[in-house]
PDB file of N, CA and C in Angstrom:
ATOM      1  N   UNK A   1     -21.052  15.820 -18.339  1.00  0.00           N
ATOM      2  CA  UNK A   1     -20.336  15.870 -17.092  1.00  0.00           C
ATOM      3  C   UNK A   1     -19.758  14.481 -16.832  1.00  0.00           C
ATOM      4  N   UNK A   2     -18.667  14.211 -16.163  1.00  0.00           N
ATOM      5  CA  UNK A   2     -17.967  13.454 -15.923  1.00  0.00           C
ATOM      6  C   UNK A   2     -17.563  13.128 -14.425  1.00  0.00           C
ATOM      7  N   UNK A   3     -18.174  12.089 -13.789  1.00  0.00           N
ATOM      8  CA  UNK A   3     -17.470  11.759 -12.397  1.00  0.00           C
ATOM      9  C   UNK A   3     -16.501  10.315 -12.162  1.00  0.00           C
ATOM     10  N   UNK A   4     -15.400  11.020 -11.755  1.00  0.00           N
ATOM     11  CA  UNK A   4     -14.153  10.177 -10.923  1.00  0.00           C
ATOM     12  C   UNK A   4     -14.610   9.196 -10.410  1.00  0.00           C
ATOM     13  N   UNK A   5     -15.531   9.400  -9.144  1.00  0.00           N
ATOM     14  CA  UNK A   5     -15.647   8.500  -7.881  1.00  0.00           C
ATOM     15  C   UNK A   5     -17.052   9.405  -7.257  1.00  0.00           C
ATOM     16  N   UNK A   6     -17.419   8.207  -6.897  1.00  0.00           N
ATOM     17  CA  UNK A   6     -18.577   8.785  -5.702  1.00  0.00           C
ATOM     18  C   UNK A   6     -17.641   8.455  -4.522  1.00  0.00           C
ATOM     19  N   UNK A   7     -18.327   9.115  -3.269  1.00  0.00           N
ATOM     20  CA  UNK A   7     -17.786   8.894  -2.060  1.00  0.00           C
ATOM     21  C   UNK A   7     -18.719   9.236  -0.990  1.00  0.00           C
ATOM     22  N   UNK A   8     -19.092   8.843  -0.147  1.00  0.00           N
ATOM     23  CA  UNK A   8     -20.343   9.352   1.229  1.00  0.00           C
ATOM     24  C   UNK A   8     -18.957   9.949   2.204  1.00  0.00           C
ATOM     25  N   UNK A   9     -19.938  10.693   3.061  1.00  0.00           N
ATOM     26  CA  UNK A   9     -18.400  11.607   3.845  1.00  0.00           C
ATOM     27  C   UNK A   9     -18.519  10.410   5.071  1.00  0.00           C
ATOM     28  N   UNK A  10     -17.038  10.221   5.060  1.00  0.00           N
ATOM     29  CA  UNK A  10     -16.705   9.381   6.204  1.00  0.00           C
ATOM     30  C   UNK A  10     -17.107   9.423   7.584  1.00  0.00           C
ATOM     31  N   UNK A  11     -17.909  10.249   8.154  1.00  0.00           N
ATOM     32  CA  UNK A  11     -18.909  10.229   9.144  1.00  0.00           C
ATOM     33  C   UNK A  11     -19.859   9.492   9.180  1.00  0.00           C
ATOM     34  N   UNK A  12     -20.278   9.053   8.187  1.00  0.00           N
ATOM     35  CA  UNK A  12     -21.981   8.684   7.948  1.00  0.00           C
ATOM     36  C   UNK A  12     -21.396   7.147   8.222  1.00  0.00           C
ATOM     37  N   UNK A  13     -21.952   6.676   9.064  1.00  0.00           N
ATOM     38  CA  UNK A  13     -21.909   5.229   9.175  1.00  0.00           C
ATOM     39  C   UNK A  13     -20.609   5.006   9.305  1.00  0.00           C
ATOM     40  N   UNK A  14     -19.667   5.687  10.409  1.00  0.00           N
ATOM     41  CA  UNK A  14     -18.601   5.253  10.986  1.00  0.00           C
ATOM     42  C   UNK A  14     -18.263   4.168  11.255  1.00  0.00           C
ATOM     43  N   UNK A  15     -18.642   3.552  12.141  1.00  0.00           N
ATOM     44  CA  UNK A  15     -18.542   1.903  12.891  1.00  0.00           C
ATOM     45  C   UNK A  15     -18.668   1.131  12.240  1.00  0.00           C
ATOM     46  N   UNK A  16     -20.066   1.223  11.396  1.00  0.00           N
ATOM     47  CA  UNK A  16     -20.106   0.535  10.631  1.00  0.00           C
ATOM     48  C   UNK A  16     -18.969  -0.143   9.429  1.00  0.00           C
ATOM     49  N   UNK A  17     -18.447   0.999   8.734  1.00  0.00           N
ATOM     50  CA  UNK A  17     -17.790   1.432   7.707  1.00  0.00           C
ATOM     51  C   UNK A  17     -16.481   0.678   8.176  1.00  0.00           C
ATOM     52  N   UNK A  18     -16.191   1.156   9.400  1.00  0.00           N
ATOM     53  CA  UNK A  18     -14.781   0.787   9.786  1.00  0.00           C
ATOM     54  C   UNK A  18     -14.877  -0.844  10.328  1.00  0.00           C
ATOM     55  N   UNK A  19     -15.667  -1.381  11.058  1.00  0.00           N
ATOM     56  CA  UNK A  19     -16.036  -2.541  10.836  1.00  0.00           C
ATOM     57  C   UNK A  19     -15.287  -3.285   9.981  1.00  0.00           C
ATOM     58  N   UNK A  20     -16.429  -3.301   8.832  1.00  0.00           N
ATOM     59  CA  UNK A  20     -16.554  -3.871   7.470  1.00  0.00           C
ATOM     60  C   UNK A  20     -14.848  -3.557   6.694  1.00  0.00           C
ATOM     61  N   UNK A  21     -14.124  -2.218   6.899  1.00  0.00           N
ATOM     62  CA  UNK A  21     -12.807  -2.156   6.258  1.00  0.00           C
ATOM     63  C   UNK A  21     -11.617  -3.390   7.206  1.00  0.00           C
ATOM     64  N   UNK A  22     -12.389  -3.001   8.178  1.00  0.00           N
ATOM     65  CA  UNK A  22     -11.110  -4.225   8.915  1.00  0.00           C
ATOM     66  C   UNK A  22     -11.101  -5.571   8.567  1.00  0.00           C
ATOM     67  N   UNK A  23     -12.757  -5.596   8.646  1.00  0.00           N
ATOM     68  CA  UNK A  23     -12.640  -7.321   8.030  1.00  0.00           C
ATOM     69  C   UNK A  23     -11.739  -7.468   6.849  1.00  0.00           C
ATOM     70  N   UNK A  24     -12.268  -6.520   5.974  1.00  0.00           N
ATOM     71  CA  UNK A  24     -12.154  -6.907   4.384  1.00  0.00           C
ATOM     72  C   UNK A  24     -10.576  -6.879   4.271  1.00  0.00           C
ATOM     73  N   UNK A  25      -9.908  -5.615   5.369  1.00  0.00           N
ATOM     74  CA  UNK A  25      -8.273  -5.465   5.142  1.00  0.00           C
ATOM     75  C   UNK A  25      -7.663  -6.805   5.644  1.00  0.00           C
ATOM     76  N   UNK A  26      -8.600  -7.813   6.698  1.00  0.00           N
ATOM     77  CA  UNK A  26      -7.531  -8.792   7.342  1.00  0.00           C
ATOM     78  C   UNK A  26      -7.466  -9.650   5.975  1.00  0.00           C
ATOM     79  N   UNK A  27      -8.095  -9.813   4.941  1.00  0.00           N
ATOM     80  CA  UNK A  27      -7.597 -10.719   3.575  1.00  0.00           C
ATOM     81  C   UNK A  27      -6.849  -9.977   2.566  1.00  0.00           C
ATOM     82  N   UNK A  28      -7.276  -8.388   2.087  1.00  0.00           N
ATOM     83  CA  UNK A  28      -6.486  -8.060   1.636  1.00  0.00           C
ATOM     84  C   UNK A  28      -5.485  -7.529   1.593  1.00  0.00           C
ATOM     85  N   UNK A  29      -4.743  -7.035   3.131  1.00  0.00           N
ATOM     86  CA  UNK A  29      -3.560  -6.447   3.312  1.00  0.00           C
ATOM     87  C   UNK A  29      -3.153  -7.274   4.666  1.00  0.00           C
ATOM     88  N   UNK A  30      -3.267  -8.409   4.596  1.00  0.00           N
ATOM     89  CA  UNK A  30      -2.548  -8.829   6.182  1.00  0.00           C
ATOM     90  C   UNK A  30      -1.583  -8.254   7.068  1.00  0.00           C
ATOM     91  N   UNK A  31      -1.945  -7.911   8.002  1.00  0.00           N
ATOM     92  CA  UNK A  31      -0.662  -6.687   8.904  1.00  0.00           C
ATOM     93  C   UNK A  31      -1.509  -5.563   9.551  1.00  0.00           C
ATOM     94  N   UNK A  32      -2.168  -5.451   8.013  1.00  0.00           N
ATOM     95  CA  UNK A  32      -2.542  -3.780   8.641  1.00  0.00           C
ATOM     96  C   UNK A  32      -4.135  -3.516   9.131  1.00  0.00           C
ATOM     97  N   UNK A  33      -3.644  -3.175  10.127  1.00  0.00           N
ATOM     98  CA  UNK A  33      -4.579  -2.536  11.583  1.00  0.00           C
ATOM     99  C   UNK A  33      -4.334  -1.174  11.646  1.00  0.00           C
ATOM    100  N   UNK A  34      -5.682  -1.044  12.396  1.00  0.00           N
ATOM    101  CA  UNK A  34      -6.062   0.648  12.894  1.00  0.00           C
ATOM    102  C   UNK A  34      -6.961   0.551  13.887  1.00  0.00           C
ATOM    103  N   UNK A  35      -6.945   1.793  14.425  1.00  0.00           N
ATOM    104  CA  UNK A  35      -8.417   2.270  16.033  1.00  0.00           C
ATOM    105  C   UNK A  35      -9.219   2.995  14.946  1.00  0.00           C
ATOM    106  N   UNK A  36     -10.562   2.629  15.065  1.00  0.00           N
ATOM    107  CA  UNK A  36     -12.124   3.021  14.836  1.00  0.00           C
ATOM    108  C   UNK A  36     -11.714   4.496  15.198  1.00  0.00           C
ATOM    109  N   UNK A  37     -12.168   5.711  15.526  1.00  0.00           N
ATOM    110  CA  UNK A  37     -12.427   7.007  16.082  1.00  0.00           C
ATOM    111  C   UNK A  37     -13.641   7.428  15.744  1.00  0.00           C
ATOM    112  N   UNK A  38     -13.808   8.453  16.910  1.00  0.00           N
ATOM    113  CA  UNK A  38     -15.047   8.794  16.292  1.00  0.00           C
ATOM    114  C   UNK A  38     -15.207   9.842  14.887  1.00  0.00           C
ATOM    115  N   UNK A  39     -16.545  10.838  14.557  1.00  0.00           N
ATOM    116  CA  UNK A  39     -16.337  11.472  13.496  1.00  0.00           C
ATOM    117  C   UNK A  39     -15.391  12.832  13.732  1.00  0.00           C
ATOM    118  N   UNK A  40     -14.174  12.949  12.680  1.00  0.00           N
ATOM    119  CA  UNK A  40     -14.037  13.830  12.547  1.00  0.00           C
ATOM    120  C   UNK A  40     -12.410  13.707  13.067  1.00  0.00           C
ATOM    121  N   UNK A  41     -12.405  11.922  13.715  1.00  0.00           N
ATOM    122  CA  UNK A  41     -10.972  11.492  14.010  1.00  0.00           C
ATOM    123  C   UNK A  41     -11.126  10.422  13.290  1.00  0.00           C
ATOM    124  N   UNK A  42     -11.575   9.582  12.659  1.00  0.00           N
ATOM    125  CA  UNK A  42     -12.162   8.280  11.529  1.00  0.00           C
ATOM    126  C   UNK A  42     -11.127   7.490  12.064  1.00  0.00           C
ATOM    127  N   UNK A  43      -9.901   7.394  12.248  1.00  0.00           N
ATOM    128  CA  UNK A  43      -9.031   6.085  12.049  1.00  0.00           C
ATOM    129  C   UNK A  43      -7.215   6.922  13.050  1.00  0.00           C
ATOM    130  N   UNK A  44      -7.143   6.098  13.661  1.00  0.00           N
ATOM    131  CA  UNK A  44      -5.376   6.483  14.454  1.00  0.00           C
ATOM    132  C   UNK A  44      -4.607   4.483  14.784  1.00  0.00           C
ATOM    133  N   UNK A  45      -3.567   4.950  15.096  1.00  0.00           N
ATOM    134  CA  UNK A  45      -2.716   3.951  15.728  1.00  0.00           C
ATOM    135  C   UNK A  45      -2.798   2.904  14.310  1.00  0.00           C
ATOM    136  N   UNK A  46      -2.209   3.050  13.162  1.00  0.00           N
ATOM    137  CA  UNK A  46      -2.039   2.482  11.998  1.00  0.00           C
ATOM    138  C   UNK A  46      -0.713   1.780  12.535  1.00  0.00           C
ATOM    139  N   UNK A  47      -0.955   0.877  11.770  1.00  0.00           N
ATOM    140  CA  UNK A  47       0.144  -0.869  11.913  1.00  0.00           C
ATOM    141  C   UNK A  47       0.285  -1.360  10.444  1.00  0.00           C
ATOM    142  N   UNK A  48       0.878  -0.829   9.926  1.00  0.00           N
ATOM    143  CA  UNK A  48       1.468  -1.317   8.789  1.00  0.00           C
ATOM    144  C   UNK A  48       2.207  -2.486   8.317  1.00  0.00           C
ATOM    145  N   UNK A  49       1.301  -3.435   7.200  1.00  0.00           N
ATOM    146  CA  UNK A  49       2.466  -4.586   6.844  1.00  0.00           C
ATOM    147  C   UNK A  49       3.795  -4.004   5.964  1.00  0.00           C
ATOM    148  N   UNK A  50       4.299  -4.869   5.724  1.00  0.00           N
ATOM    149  CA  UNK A  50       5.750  -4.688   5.135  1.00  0.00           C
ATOM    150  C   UNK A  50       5.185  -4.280   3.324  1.00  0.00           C
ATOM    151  N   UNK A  51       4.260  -4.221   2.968  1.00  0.00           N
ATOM    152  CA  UNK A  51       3.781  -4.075   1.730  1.00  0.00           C
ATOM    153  C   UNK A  51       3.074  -3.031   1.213  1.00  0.00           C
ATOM    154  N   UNK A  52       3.212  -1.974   2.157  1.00  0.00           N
ATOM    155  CA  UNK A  52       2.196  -0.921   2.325  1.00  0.00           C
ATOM    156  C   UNK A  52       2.881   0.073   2.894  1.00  0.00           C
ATOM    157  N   UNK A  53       2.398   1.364   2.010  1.00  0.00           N
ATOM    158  CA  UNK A  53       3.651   2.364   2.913  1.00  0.00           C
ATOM    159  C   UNK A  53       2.556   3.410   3.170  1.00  0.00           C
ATOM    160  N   UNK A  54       2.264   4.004   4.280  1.00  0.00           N
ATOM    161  CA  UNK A  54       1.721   5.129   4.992  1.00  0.00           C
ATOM    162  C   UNK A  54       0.553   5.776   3.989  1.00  0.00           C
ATOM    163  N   UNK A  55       0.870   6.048   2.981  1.00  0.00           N
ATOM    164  CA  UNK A  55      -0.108   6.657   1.976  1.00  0.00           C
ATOM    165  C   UNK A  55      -0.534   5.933   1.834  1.00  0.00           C
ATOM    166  N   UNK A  56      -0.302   4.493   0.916  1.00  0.00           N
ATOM    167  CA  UNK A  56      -1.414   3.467   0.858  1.00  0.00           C
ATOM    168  C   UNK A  56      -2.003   3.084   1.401  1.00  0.00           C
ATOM    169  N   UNK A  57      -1.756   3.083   2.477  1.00  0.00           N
ATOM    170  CA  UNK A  57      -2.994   2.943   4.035  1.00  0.00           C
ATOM    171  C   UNK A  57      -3.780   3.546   4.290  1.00  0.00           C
ATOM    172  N   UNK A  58      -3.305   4.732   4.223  1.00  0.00           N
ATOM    173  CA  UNK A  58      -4.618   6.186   4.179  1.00  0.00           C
ATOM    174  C   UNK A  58      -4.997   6.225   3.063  1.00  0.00           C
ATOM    175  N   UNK A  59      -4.908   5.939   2.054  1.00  0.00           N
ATOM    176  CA  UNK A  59      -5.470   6.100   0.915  1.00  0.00           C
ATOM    177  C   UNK A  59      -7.032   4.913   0.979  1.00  0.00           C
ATOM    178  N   UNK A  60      -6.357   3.383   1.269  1.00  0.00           N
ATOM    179  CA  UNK A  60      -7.216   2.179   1.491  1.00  0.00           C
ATOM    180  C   UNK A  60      -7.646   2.473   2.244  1.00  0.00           C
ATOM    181  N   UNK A  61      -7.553   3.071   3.436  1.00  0.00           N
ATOM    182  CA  UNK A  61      -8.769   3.108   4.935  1.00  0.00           C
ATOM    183  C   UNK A  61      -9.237   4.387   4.283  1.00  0.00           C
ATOM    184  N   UNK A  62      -9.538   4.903   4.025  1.00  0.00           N
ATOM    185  CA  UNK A  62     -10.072   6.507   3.925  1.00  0.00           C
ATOM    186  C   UNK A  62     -11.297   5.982   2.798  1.00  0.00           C
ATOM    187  N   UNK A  63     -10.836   5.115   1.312  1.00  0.00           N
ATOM    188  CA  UNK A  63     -11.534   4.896   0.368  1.00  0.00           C
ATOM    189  C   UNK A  63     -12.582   4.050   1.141  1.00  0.00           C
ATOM    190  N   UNK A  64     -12.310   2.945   1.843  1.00  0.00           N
ATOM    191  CA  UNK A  64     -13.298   2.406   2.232  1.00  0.00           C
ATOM    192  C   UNK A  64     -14.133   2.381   3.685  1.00  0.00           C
ATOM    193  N   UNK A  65     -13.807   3.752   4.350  1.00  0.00           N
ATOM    194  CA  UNK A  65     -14.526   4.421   5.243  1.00  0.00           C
ATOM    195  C   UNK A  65     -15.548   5.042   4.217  1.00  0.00           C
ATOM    196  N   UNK A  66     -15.063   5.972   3.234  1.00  0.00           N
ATOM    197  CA  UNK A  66     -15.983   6.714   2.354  1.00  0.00           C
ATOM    198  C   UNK A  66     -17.084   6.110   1.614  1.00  0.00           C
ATOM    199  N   UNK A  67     -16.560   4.454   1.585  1.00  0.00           N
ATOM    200  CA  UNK A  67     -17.217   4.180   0.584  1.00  0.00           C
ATOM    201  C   UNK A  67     -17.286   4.179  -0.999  1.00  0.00           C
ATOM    202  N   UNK A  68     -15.867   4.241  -1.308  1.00  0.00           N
ATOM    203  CA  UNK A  68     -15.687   4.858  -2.076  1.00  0.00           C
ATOM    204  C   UNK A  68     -16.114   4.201  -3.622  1.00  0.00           C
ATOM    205  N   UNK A  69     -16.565   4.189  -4.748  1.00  0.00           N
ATOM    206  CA  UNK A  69     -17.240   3.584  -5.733  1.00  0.00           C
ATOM    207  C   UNK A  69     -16.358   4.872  -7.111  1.00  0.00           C
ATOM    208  N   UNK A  70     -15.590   3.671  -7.827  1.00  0.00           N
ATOM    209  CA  UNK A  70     -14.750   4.939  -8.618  1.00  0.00           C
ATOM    210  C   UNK A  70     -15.248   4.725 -10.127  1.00  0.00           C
ATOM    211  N   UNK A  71     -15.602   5.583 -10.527  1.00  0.00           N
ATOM    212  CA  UNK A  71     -16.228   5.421 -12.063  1.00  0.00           C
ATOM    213  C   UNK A  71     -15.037   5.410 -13.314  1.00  0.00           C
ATOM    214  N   UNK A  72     -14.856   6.122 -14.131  1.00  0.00           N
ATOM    215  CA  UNK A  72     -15.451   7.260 -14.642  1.00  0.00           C
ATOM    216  C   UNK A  72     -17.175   6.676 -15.116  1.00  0.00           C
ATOM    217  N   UNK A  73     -18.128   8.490 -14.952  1.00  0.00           N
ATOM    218  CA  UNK A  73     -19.152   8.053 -15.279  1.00  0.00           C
ATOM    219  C   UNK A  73     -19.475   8.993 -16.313  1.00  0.00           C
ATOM    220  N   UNK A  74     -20.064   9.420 -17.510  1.00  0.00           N
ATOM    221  CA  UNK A  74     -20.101  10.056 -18.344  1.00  0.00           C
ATOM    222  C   UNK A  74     -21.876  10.086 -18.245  1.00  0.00           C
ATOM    223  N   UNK A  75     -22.208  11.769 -17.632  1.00  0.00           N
ATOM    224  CA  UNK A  75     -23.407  12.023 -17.945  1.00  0.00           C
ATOM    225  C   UNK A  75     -24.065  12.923 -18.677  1.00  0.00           C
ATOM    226  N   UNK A  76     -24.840  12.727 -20.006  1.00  0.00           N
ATOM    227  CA  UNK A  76     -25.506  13.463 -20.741  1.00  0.00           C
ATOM    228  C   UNK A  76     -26.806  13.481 -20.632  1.00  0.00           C
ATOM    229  N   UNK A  77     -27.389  14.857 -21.229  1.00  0.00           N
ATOM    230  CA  UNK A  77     -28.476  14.778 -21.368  1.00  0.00           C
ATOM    231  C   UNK A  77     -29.174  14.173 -22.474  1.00  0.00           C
TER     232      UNK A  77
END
């Protein structure tokens, strides 16, 4: 069996999660901001830098709300 990515569902440790993505986005994407929400609204009011287009934003806030850890992992018995 073979896994892509792990991911925790973006509920679990909301605040937290989103926290920690804002810090980490103010070095690696300067510009881009978002509102915390709660579960089940995770993230609104996106502010996009000039380097980043709408998907890549949701793609970067979503991966690291989730947590996201991308393999490939190859498991045998």
């Amino acid at each position: 069996m073979t896994l892509s990515s792990y991911r925790v569902d973006a509920s679990t440790n909301l605040q937290a999660n989103c926290a920690r993505a804002k810090q980490q986005f103010a070095y690696l994407y300067p510009g881009l901001d978002f509102t915390c929400g709660p579960a089940g609204f995770y993230y609104s009011n996106v502010v996009l830098p000039g380097n980043l287009s709408s998907s890549q934003a949701d793609k970067a806030i979503m991966d690291a709300l989730e947590q996201v850890i991308y393999g490939p992992w190859t498991l045998t018995e």
